[in-house]
Protein backbone atom coordinates (compact mmCIF):
# COMPACT_ATOMS: atom_id res chain seq x y z
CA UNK A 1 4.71 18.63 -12.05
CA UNK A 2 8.60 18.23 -11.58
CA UNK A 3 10.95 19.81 -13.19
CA UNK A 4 11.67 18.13 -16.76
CA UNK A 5 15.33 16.77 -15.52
CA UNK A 6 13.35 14.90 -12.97
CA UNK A 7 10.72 13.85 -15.15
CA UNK A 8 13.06 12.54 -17.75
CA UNK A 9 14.90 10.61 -15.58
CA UNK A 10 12.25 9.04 -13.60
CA UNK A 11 10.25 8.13 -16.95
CA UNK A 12 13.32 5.98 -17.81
CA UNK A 13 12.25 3.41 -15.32
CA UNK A 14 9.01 2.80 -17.13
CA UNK A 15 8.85 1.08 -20.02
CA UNK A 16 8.29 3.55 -22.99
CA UNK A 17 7.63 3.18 -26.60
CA UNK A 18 7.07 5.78 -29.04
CA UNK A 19 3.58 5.66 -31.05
CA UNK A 20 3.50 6.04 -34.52
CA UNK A 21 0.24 8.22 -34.33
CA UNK A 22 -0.43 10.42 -31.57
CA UNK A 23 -3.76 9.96 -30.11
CA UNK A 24 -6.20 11.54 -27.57
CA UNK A 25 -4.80 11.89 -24.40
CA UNK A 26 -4.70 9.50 -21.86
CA UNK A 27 -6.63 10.37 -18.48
CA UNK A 28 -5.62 8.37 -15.32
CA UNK A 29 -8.20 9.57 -12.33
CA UNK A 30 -6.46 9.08 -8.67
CA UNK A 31 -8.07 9.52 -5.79
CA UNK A 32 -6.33 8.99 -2.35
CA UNK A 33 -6.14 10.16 1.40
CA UNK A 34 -4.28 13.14 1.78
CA UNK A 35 -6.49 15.03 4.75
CA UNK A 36 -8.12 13.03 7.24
CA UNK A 37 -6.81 10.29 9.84
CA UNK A 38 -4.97 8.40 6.64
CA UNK A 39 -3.24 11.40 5.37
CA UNK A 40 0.54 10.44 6.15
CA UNK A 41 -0.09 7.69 3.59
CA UNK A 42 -1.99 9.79 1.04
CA UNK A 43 0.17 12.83 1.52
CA UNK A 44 3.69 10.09 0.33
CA UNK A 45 0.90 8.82 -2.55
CA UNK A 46 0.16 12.48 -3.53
CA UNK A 47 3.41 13.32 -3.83
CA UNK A 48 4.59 10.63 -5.86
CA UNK A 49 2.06 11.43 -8.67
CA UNK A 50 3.45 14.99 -8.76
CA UNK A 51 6.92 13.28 -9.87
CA UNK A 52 6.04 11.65 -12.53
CA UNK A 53 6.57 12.15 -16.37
CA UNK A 54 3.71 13.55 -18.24
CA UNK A 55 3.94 11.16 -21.63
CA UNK A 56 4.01 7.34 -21.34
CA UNK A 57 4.41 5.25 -24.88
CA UNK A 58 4.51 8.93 -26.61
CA UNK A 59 1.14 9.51 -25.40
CA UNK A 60 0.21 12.69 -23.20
CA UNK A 61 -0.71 11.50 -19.56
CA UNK A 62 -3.06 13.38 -17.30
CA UNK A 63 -2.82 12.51 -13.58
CA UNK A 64 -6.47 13.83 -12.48
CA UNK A 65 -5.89 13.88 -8.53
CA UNK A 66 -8.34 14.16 -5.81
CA UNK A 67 -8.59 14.69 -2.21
CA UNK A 68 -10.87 11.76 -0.96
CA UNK A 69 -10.25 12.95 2.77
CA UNK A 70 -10.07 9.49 4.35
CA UNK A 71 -13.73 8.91 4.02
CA UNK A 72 -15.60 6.07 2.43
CA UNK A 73 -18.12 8.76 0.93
CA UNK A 74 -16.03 10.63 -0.59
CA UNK A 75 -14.03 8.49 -2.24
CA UNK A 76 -16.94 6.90 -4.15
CA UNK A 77 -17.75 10.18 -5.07
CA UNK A 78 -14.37 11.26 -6.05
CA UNK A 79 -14.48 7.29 -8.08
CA UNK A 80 -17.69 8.33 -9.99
CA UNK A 81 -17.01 11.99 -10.87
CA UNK A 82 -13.27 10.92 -12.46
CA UNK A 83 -15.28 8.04 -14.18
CA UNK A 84 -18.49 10.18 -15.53
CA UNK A 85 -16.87 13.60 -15.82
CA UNK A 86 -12.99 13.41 -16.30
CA UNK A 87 -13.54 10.41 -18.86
CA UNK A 88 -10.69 8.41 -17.16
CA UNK A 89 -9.21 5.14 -18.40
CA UNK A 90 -8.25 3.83 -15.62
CA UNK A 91 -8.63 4.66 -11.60
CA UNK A 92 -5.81 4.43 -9.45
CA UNK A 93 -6.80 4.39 -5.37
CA UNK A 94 -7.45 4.80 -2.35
CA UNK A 95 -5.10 4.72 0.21
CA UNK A 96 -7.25 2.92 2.43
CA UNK A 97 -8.93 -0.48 2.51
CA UNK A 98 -12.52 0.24 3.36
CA UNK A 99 -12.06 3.50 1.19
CA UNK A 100 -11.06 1.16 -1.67
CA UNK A 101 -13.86 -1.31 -1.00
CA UNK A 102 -16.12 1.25 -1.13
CA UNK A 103 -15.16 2.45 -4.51
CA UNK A 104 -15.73 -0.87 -5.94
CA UNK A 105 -18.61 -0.87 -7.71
CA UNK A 106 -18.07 2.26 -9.32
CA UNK A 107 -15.26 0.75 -11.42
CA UNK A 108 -17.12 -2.47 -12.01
CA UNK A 109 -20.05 -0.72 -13.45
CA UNK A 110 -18.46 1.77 -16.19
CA UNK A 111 -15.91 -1.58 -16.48
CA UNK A 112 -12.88 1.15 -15.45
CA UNK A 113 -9.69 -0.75 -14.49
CA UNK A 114 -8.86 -0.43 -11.26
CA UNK A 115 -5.08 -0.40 -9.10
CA UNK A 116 -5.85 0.19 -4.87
CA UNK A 117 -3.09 1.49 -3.19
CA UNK A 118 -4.51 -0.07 0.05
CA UNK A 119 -3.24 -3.84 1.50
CA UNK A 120 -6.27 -5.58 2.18
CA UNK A 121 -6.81 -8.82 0.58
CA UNK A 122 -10.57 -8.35 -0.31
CA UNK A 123 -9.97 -5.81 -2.69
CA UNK A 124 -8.49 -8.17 -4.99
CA UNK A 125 -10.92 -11.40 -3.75
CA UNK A 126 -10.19 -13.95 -6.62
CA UNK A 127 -13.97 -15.34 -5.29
CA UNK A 128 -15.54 -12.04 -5.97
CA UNK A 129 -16.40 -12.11 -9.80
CA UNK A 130 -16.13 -7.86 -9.56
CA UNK A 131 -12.58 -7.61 -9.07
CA UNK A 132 -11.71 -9.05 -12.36
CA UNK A 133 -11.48 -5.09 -12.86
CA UNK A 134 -9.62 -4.74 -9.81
CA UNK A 135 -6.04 -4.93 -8.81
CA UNK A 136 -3.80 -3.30 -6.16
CA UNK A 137 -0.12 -2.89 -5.30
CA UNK A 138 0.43 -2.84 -1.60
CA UNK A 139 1.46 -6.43 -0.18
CA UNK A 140 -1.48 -8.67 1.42
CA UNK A 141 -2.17 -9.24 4.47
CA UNK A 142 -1.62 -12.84 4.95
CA UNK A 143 1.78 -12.49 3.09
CA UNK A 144 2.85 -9.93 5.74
CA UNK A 145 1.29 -12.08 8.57
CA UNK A 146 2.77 -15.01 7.77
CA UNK A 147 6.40 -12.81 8.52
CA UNK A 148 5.52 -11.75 11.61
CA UNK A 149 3.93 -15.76 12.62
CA UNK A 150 7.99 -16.95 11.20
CA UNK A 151 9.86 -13.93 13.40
CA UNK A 152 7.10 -14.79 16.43
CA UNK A 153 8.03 -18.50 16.61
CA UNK A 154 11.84 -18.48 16.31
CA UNK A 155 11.85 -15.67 18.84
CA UNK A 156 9.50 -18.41 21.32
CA UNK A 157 6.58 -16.34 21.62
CA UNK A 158 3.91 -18.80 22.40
CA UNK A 159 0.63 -16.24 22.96
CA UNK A 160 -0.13 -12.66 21.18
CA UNK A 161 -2.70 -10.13 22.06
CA UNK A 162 -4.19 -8.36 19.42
CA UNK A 163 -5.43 -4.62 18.82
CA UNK A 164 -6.36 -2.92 15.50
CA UNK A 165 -8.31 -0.81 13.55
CA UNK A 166 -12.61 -1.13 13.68
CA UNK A 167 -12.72 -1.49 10.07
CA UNK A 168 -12.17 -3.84 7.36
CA UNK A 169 -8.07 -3.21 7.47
CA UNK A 170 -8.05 -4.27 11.23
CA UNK A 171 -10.48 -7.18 10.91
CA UNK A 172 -8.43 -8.42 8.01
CA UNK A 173 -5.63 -8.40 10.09
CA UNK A 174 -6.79 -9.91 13.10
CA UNK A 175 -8.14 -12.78 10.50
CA UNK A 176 -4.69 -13.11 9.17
CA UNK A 177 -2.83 -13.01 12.48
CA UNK A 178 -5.15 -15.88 13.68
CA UNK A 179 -4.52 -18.11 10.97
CA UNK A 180 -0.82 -17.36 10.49
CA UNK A 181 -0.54 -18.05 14.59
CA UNK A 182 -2.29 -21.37 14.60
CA UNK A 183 -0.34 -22.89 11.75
CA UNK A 184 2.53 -21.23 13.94
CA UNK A 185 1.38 -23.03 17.57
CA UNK A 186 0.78 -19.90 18.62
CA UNK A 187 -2.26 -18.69 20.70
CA UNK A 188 -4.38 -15.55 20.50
CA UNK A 189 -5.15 -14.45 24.34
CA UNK A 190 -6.88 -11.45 24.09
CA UNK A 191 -7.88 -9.28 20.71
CA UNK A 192 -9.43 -5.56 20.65
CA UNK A 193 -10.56 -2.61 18.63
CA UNK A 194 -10.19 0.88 18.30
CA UNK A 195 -11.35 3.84 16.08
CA UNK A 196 -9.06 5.54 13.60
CA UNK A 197 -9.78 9.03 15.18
CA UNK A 198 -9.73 7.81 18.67
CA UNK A 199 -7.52 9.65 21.04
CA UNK A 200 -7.28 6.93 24.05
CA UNK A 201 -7.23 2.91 24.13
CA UNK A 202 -7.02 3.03 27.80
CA UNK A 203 -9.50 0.66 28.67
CA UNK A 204 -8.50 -1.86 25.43
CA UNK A 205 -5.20 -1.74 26.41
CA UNK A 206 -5.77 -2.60 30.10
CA UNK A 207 -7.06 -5.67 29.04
CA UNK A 208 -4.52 -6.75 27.03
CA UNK A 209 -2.08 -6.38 29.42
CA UNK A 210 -4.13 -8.50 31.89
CA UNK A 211 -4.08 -10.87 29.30
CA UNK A 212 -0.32 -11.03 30.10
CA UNK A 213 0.71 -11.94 26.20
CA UNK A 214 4.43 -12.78 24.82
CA UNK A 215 3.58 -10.40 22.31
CA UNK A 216 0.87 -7.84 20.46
CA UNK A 217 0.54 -7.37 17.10
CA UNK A 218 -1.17 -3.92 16.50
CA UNK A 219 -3.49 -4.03 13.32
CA UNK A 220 -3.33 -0.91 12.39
CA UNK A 221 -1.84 1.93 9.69
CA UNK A 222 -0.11 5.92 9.69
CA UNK A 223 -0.08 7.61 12.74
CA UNK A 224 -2.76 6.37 14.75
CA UNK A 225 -0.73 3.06 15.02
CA UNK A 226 1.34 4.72 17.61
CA UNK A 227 -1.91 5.43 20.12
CA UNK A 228 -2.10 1.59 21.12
CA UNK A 229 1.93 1.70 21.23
CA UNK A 230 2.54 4.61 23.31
CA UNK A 231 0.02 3.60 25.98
CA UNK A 232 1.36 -0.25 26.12
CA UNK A 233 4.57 1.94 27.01
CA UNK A 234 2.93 3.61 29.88
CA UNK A 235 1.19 0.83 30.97
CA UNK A 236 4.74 -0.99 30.99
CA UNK A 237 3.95 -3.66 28.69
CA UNK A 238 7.44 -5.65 28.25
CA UNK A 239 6.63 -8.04 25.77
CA UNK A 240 7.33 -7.79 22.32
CA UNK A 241 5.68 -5.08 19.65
CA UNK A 242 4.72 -6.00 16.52
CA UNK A 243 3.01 -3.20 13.87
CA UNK A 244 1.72 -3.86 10.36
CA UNK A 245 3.34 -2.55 7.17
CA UNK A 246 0.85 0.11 7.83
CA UNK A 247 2.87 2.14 9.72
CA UNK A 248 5.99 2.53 7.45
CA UNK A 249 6.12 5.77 7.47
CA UNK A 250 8.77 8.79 8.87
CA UNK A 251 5.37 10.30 10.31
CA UNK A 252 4.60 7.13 12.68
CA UNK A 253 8.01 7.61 13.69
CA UNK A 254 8.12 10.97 14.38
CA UNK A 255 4.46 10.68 16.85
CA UNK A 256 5.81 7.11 18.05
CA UNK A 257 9.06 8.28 19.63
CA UNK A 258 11.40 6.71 22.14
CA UNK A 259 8.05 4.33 22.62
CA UNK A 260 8.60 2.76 19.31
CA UNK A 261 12.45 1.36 20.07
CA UNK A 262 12.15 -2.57 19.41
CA UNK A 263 9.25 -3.03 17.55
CA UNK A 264 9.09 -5.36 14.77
CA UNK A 265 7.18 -5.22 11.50
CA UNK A 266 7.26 -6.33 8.06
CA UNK A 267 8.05 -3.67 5.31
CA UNK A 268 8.26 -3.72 1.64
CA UNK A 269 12.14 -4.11 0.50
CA UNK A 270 12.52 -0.49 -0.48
CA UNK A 271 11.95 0.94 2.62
CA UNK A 272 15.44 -0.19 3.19
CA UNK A 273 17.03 -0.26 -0.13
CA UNK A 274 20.26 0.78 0.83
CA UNK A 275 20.44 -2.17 3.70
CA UNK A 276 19.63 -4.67 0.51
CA UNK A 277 22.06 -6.98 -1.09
CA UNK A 278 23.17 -6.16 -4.69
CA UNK A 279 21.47 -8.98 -6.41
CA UNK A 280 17.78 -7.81 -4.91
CA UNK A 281 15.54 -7.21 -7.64
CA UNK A 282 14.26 -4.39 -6.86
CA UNK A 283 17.33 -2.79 -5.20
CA UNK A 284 17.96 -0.29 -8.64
CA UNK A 285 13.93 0.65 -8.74
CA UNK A 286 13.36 1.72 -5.58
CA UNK A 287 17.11 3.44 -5.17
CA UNK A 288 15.99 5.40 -8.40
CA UNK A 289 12.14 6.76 -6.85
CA UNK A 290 13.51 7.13 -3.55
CA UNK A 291 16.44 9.38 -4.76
CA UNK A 292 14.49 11.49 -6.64
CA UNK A 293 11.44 11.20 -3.54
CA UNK A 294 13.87 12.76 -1.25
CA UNK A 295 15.22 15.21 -2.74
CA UNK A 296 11.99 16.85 -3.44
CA UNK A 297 9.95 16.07 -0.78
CA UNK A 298 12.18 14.71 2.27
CA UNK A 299 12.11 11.01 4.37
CA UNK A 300 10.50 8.35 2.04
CA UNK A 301 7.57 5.86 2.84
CA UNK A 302 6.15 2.74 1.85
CA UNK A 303 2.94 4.47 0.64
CA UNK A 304 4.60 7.03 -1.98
CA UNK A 305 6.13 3.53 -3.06
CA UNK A 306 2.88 1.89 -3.35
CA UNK A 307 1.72 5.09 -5.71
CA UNK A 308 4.45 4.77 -7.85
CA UNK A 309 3.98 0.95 -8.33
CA UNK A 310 0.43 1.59 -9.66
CA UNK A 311 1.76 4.05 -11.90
CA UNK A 312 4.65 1.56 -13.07
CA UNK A 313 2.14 -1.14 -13.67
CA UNK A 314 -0.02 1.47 -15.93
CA UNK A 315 3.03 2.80 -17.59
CA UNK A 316 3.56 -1.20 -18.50
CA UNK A 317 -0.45 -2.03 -19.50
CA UNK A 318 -0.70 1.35 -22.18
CA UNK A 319 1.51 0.44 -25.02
CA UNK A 320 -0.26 -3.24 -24.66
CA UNK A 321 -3.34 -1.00 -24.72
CA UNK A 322 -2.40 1.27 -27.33
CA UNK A 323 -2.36 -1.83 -29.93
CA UNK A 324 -5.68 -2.82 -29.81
CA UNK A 325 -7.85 0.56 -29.06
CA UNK A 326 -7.95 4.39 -28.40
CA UNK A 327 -7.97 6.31 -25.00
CA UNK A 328 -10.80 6.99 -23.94
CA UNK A 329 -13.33 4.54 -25.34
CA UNK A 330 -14.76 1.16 -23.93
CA UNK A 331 -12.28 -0.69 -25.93
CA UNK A 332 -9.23 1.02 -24.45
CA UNK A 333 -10.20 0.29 -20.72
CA UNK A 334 -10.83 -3.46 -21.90
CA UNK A 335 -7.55 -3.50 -23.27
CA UNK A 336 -5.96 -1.95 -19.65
CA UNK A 337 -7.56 -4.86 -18.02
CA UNK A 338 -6.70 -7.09 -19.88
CA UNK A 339 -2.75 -5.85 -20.10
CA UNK A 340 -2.70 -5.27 -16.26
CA UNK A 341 -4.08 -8.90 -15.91
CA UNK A 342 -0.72 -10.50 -17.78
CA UNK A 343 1.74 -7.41 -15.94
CA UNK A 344 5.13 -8.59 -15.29
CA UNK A 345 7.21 -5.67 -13.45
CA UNK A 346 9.84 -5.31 -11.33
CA UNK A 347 8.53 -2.21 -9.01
CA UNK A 348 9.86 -0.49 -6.32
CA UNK A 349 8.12 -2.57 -3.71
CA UNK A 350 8.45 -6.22 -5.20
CA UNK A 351 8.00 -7.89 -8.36
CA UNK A 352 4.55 -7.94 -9.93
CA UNK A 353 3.59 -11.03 -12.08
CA UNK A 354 0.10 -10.78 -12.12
CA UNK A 355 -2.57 -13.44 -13.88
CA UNK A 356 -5.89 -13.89 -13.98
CA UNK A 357 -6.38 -15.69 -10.63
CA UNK A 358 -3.89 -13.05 -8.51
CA UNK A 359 -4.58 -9.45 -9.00
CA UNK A 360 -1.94 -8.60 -6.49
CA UNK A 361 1.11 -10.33 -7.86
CA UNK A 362 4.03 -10.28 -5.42
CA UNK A 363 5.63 -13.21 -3.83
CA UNK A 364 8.33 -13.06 -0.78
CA UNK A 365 10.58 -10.60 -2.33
CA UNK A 366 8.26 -7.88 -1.56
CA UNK A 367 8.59 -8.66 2.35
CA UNK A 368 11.34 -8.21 4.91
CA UNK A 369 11.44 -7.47 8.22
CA UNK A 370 12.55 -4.70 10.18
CA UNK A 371 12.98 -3.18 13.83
CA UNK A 372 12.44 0.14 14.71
CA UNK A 373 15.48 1.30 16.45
CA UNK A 374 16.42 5.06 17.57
CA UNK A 375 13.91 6.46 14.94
CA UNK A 376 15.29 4.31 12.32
CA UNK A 377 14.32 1.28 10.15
CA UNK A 378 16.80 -1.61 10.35
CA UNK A 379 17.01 -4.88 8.34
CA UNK A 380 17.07 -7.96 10.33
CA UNK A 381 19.11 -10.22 8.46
């Protein structure tokens, strides 16, 4: 954990109360990406937890963390052995979107609340009846999309190629990026897929240069975002770039390079805190995490951000909890739910006003966009 100076002050952004009886402890089970083709967003999430304070509402916290490795597999197993062994109350994870899917059911069964730290939309389906256990705190795709369709229009792109991830996070997006583009006027030209591991998109990429589009959105998240990018570079693709939120991180930067100068994305405010106006919301949160980010662990990302939003929104739900059961029963978890369900928090990422129909909560403060320029994230204005 970090040192109690740190502690202390960071525990002053969530909301504390002191109960008059202490009870059993409170066990919050997180499981998250920090090996594996995902790990520069798990190792940001992982990080985070290790920051934060160790009593919420004068309870003791336990922050049970574990290594899901970026794999489906093991992050339902990770999901049921925090739920049926470690007695959590609530499960905060994964980093990933098919890793989240995945874990699901788990939380649905032993009715476990649970807060993904992964964008896509289906985790928190309003259509599903399961997710009424299930909420997350990274910003949706079609919110996100619907920035880059705005920036794509006023800059007169009139096609986009498309290339992302094989799984449900790049099949989200390329469902997001076609509706966003038609209500737009813009047409999809070309659209292909890639593996998370995979060390060449050659072949993909030839084709969507033939396709000869005024842009490409690239559907994908961390590091392996920059393997479509750097060969569009070398094929001398001229159009414009556009990445996901998925890649806000110093480590896509770093493997990106000189080949990443120009592209556009949309980010989470906090990324840029510093480039936000005063009167921003979340200006003071995310100045506060990042601060204290930094100086322990170096160059901040989106993803530690995302962590310490779930971690907000549970710091908000347990004195709600607190009134109406004990940690570690039935009741308790019910009682999460229910206080997640009604959060309203202003986080380091956007402000959270959550309800029964929108387990995700954030409106257009929790979006602006950025270009990538000389290793550096810059606020368009």
């Amino acid at each position: 954990m970090a040192p109690r100076k740190l502690a202390t002050a960071l525990a002053a952004t969530f909301t504390l109360t002191v109960a008059p009886v202490a009870l059993a402890d409170i066990n919050v089970g997180v499981t998250l990406s920090a090996t594996g083709p995902a790990a520069s967003l798990g190792i940001p999430e992982k990080n985070t937890i290790e920051l934060l304070p160790t009593t919420i509402a004068g309870q003791k916290i336990n922050w049970i963390v574990l290594d899901d490795a970026s794999d489906t597999t093991k992050a339902v197993q990770n999901a049921k052995k925090l739920i049926s062994e470690d007695k959590v109350d609530v499960l905060v994870g994964s980093t990933t979107t098919p890793n989240s899917l995945a874990m699901i059911d788990a939380a649905v069964e032993s009715e476990t609340p649970m807060i993904s730290m992964a964008a896509g939309a289906k985790i928190v389906d309003p259509a599903n009846p399961k997710t009424r256990w299930i909420f997350k705190t990274p910003q949706s795709d079609a919110l996100m999309a619907d920035a880059i369709a705005v920036n794509m229009k006023a800059s007169g792109v009139k096609t986009v190629g498309y290339i992302g991830f094989a799984d449900a996070y790049g099949e989200g997006w390329l469902a997001e990026l076609k509706r966003s583009a038609q209500t737009a006027g813009i047409k999809v030209v070309a659209e292909e897929k890639y593996n998370r591991a995979d060390t060449s998109v050659t072949g993909q990429v030839l084709k969507l240069v033939a396709a000869k589009p005024d842009a490409i959105l690239i559907g994908a998240s961390g590091t392996p975002g920059a393997t479509p990018q750097k060969e569009l570079a070398a094929r001398g693709y001229k159009g414009k770039i556009y990445q996901t939120h998925g890649v806000a991180n110093p480590d896509f930067l770093r493997v990106v390079g000189a080949d990443g100068n120009g592209t556009l994305l949309p980010v989470g405010p906090m990324l840029v805190w510093e480039q936000l106006p005063d009167s921003n919301p979340i200006k003071k949160v995310a100045a506060g995490y990042i601060t204290a980010y930094e100086k322990k662990f170096g160059p901040r990302s989106t993803f530690g951000g995302h962590a310490y939003d779930a971690t907000m929104l549970v710091a908000a739900a347990i004195p709600e909890a607190l009134k109406k059961a004990q940690p570690g029963t039935k009741a308790f978890r019910a009682a999460l739910r229910d206080a997640l369900e009604k959060a309203d928090v202003v986080a380091t990422h956007g402000v959270f006003v959550m309800t029964p129909h929108d387990h995700n909560g954030l409106d257009n403060r929790a979006r602006v966009m950025v270009k990538i320029e000389n290793g550096k994230w810059v606020l368009l204005k």
